[in-house]
Each structure stands twice: as C-alpha cells, then as structure tokens.
N, C-alpha and C. Protein backbone atom coordinates (compact mmCIF):
# COMPACT_ATOMS: atom_id res chain seq x y z
N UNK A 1 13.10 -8.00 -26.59
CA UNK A 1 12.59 -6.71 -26.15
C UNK A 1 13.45 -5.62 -26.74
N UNK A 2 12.66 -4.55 -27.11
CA UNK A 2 13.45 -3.26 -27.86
C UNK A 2 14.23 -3.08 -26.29
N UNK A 3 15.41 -2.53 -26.60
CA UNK A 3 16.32 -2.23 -25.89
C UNK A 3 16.31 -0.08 -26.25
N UNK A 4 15.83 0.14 -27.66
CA UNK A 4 15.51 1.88 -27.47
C UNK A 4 14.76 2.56 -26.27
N UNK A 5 13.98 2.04 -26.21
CA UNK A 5 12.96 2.49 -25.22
C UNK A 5 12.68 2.53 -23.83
N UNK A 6 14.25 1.80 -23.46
CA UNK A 6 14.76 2.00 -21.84
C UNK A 6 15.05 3.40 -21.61
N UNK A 7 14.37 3.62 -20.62
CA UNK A 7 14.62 4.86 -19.88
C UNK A 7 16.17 4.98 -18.97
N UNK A 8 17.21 5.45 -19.81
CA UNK A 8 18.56 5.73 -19.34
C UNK A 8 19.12 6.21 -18.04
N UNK A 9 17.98 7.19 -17.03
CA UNK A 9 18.12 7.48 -16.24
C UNK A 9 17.06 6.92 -14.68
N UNK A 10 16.50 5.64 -15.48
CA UNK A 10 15.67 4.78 -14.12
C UNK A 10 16.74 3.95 -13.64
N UNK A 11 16.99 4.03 -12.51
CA UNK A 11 17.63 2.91 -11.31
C UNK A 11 17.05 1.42 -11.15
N UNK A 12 17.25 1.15 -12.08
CA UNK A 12 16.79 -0.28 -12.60
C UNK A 12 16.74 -1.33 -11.48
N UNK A 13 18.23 -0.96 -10.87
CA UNK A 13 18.47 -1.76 -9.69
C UNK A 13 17.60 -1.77 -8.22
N UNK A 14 17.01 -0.69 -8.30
CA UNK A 14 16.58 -0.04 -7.15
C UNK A 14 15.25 -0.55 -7.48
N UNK A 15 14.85 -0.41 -8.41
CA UNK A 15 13.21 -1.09 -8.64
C UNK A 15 12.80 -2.81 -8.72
N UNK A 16 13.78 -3.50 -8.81
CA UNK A 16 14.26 -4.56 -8.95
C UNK A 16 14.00 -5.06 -7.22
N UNK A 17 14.64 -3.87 -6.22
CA UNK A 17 15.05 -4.79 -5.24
C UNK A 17 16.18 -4.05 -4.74
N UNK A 18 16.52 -4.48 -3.23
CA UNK A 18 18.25 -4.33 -2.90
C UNK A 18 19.12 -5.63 -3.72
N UNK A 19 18.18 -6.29 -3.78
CA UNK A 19 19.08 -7.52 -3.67
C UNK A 19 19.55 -7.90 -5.68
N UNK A 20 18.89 -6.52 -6.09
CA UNK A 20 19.05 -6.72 -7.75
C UNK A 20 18.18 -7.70 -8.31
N UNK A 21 18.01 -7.86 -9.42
CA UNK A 21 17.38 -8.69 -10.38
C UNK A 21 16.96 -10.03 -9.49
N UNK A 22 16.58 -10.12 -8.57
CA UNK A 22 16.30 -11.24 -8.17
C UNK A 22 14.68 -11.85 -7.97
N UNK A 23 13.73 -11.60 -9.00
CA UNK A 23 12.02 -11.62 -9.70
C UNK A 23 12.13 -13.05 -10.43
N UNK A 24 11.69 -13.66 -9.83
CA UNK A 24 11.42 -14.75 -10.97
C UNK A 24 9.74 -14.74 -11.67
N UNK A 25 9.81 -15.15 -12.90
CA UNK A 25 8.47 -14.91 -13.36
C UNK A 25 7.25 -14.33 -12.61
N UNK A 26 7.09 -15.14 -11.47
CA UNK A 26 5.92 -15.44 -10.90
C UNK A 26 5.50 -14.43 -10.18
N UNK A 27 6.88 -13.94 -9.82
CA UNK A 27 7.39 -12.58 -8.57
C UNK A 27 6.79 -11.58 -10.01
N UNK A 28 7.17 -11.69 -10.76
CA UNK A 28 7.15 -10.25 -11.93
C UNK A 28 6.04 -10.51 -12.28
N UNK A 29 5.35 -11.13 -12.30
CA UNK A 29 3.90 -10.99 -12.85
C UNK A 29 2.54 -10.67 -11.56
N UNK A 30 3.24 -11.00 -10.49
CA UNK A 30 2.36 -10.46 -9.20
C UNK A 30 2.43 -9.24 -9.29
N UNK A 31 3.83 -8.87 -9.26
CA UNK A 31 4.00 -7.14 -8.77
C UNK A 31 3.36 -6.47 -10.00
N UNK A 32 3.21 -6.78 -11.25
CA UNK A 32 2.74 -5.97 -12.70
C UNK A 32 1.37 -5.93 -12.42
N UNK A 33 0.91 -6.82 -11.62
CA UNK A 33 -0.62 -7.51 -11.30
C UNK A 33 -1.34 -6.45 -10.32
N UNK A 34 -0.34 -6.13 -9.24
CA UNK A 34 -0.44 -4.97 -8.48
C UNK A 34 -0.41 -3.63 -8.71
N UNK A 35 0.44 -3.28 -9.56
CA UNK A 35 0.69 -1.85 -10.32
C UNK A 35 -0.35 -2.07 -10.83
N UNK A 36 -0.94 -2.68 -12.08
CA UNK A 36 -2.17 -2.54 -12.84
C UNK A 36 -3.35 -1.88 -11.60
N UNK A 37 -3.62 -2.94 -11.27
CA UNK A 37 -4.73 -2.92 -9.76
C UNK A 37 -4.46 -1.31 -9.43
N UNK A 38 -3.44 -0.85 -9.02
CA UNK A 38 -3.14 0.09 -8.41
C UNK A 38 -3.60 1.30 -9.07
N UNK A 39 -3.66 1.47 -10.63
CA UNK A 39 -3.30 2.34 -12.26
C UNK A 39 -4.91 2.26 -11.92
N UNK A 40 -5.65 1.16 -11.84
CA UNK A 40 -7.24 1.28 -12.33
C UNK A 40 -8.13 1.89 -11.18
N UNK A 41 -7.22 1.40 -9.47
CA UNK A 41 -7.88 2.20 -8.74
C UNK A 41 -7.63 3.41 -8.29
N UNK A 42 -6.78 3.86 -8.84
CA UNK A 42 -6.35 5.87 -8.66
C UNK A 42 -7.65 6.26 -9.63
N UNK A 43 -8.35 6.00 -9.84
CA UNK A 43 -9.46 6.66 -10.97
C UNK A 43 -11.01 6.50 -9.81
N UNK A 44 -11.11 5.62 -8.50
CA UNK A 44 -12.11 5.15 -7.94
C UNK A 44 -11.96 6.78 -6.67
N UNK A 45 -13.03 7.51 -6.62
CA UNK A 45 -13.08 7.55 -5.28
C UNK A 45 -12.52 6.82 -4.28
N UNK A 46 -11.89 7.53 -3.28
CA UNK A 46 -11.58 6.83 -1.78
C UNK A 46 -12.47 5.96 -1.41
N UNK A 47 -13.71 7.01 -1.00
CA UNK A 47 -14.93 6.32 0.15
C UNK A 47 -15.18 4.77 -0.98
N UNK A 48 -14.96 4.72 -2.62
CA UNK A 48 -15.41 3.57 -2.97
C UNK A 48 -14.29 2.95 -3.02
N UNK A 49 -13.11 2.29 -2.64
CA UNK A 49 -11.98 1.48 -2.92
C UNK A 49 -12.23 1.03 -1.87
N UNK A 50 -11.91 -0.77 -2.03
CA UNK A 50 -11.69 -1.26 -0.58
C UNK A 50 -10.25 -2.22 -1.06
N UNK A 51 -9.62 -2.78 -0.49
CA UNK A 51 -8.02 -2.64 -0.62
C UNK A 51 -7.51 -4.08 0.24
N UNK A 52 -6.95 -4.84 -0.32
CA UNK A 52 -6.33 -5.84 -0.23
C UNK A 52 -5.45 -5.52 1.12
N UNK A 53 -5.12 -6.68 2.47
CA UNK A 53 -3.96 -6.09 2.94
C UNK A 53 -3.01 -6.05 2.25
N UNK A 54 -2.43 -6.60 1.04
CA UNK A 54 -1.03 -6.67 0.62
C UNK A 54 -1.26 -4.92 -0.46
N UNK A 55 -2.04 -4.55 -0.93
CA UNK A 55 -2.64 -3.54 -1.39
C UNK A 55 -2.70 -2.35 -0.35
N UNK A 56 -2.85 -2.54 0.62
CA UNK A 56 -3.20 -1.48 1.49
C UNK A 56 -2.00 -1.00 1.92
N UNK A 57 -1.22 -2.20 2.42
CA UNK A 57 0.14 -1.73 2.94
C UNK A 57 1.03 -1.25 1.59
N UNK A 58 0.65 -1.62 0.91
CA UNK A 58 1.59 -1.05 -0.56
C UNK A 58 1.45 0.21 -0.93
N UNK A 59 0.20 0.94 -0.51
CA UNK A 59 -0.41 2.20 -0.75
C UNK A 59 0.30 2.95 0.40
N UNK A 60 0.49 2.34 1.53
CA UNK A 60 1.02 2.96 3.04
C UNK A 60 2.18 2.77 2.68
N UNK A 61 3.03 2.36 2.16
CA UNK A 61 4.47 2.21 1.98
C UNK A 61 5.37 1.35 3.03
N UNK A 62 4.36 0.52 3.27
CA UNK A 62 4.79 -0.81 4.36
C UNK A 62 4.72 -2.06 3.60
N UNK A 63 5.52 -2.78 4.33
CA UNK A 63 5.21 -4.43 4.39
C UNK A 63 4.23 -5.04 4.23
N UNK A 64 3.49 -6.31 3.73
CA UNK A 64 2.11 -5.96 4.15
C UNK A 64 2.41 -6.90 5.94
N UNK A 65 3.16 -7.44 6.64
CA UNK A 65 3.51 -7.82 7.64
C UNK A 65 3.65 -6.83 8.76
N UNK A 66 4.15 -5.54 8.13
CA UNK A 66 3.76 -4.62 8.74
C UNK A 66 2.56 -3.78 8.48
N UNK A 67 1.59 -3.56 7.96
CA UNK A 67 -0.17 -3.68 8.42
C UNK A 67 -0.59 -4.83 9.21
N UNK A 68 -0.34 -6.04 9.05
CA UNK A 68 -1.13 -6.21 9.74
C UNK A 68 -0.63 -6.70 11.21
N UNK A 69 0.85 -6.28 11.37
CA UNK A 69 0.97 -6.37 12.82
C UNK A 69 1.27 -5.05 13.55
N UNK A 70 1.62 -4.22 12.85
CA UNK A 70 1.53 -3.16 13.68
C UNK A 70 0.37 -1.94 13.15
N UNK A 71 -0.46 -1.81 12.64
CA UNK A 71 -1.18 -1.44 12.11
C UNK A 71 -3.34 -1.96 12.22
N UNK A 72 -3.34 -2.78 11.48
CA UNK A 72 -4.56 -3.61 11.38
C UNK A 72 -4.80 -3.78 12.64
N UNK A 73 -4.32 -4.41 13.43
CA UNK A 73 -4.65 -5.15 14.80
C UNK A 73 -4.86 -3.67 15.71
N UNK A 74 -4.72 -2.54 15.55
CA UNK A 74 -4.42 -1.83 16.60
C UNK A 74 -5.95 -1.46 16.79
N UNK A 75 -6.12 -0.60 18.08
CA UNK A 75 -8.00 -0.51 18.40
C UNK A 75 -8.16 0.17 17.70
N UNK A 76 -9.66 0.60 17.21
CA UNK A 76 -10.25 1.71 16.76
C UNK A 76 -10.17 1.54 15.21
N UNK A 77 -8.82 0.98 14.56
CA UNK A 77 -8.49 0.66 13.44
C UNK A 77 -9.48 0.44 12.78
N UNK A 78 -10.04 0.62 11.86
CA UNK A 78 -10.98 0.08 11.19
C UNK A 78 -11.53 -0.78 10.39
N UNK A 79 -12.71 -1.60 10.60
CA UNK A 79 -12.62 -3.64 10.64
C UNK A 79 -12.69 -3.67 9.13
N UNK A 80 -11.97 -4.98 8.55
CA UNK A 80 -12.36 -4.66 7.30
C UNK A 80 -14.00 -5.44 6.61
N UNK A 81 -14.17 -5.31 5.63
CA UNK A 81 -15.48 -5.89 5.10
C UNK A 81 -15.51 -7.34 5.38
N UNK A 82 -15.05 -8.07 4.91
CA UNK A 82 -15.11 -9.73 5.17
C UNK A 82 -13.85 -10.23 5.89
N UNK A 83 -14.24 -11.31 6.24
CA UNK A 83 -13.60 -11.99 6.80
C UNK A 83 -12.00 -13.17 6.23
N UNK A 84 -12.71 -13.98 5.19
CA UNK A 84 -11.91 -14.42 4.39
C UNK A 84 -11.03 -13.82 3.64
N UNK A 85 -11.27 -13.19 2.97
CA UNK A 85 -10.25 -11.77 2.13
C UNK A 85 -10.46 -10.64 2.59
N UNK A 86 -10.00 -10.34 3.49
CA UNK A 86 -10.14 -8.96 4.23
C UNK A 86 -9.76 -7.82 3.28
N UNK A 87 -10.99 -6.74 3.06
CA UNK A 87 -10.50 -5.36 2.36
C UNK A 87 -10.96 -4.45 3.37
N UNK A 88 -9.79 -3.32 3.08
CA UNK A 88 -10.28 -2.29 4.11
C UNK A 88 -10.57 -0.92 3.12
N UNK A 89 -11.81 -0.46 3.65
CA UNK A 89 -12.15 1.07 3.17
C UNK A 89 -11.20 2.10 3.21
N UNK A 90 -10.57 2.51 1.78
CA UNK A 90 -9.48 3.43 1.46
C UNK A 90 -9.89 4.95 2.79
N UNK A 91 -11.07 5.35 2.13
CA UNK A 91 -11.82 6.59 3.12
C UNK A 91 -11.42 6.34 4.36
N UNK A 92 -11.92 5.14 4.88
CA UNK A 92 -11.85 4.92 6.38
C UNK A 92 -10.42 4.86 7.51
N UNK A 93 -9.53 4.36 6.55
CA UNK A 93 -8.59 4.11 6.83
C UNK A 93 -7.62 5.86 6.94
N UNK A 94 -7.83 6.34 5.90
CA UNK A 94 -7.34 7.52 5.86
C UNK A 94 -7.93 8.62 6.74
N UNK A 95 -9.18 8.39 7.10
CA UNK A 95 -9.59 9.60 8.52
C UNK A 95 -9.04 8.25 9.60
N UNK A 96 -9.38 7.69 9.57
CA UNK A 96 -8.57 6.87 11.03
C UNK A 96 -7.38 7.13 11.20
N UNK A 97 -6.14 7.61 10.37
CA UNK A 97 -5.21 7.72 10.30
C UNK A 97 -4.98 9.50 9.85
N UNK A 98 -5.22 9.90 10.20
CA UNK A 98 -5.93 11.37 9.93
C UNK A 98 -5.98 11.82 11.77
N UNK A 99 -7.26 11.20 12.33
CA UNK A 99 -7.37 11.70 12.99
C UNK A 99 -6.40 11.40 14.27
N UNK A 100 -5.88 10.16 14.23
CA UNK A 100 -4.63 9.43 14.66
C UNK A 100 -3.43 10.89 14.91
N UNK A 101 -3.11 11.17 13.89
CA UNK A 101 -2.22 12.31 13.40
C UNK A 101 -2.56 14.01 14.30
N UNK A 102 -3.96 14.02 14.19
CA UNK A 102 -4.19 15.38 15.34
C UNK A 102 -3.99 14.95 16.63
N UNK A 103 -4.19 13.78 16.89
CA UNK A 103 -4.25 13.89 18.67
C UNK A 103 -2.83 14.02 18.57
N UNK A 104 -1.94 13.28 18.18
CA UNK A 104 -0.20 13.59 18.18
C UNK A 104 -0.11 15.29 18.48
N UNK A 105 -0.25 15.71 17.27
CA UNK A 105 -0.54 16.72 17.51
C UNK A 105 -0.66 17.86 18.21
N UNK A 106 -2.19 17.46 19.17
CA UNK A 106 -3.00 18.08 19.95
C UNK A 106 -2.48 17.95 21.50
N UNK A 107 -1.55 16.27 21.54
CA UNK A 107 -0.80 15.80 22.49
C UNK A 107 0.97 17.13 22.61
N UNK A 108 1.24 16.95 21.65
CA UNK A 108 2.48 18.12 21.54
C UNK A 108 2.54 19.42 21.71
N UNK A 109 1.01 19.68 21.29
CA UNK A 109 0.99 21.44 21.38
C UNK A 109 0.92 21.69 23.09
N UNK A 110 -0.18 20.95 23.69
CA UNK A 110 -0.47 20.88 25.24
C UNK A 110 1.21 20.42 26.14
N UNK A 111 1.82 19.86 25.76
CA UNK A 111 2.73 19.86 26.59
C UNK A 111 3.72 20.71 26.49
C-alpha cells in the first residue's frame, strides 16, 4: 500500500478502536461493508431507507445491543418490516424519536 496518501492528521488509533489495531480481516471487511452501505444510502430519501438493526444503531451512534435493548423494544417504537431480518423505516424512526424529544420538552417547560 502507498504509504503517500495517508492522511497525517487522522487518529488512526481512534478509528481502529480503543483497543488499537485490533480488526482482523473479517472485522475490516464488515465494517468497509457498512460504510459502503452507509455512502449509497445518504443518496435514498428517509421515508425510502429501511435499515438493518446493526445499521440503525450505527446511524444512532449506539451499539447495535443498545437498539435493541434499550431502544427497539420500547412502546410505540416503531415495528420493523419483517420479521426474520428486521429493517426499520429511517422516516419513522426519526419522527418517533422526534416526537419522543417534544414531550421532554413539553414535560420541562410545564414544570
């Protein structure tokens, strides 16, 4: 690999991991697998993306362990399309979590 074309000021370490360089193939070709995924669906409408849990929580900046235990399961949440590979509606998820955000809100201003 050209070694010119490293970017001198990326935290190599930090993208890697806490734990540093610790990707083995399989690990580095999932996560490239995901970024791609990720690169092709910033171009989709919301209301049309529907989203992997490990995808969804990656977009939320969670775990995907955390979607679906503190998150997914909660009421009102919104169900995803199938059953076997569960995707959830980008749109849906974001006014559910939207409107989540005013009652907080609406709860703070009133008291």
């Amino acid at each position: 690999m050209a070694q010119g074309n490293v970017d001198q000021g990326t935290d190599w370490a930090g993208l890697a991991g806490a734990g540093g360089w610790e990707m083995n193939t399989d690990q580095l070709i999932a996560k490239l697998d995901e970024l791609i995924a990720a690169t092709r669906s910033a171009a989709i409408p919301a209301n049309m993306r529907w989203l992997s849990a490990d995808s969804m929580a990656a977009l939320l900046d969670m775990s995907p362990r955390q979607f679906a235990e503190r998150l997914a399961c909660k009421p009102g949440f919104p169900r995803p399309a199938r059953e076997g590979h569960p995707r959830w509606n980008v749109a849906e998820v974001h006014e559910w979590m939207k409107s989540r955000r005013d009652e907080r809100m609406n709860k703070r201003k009133a008291a």
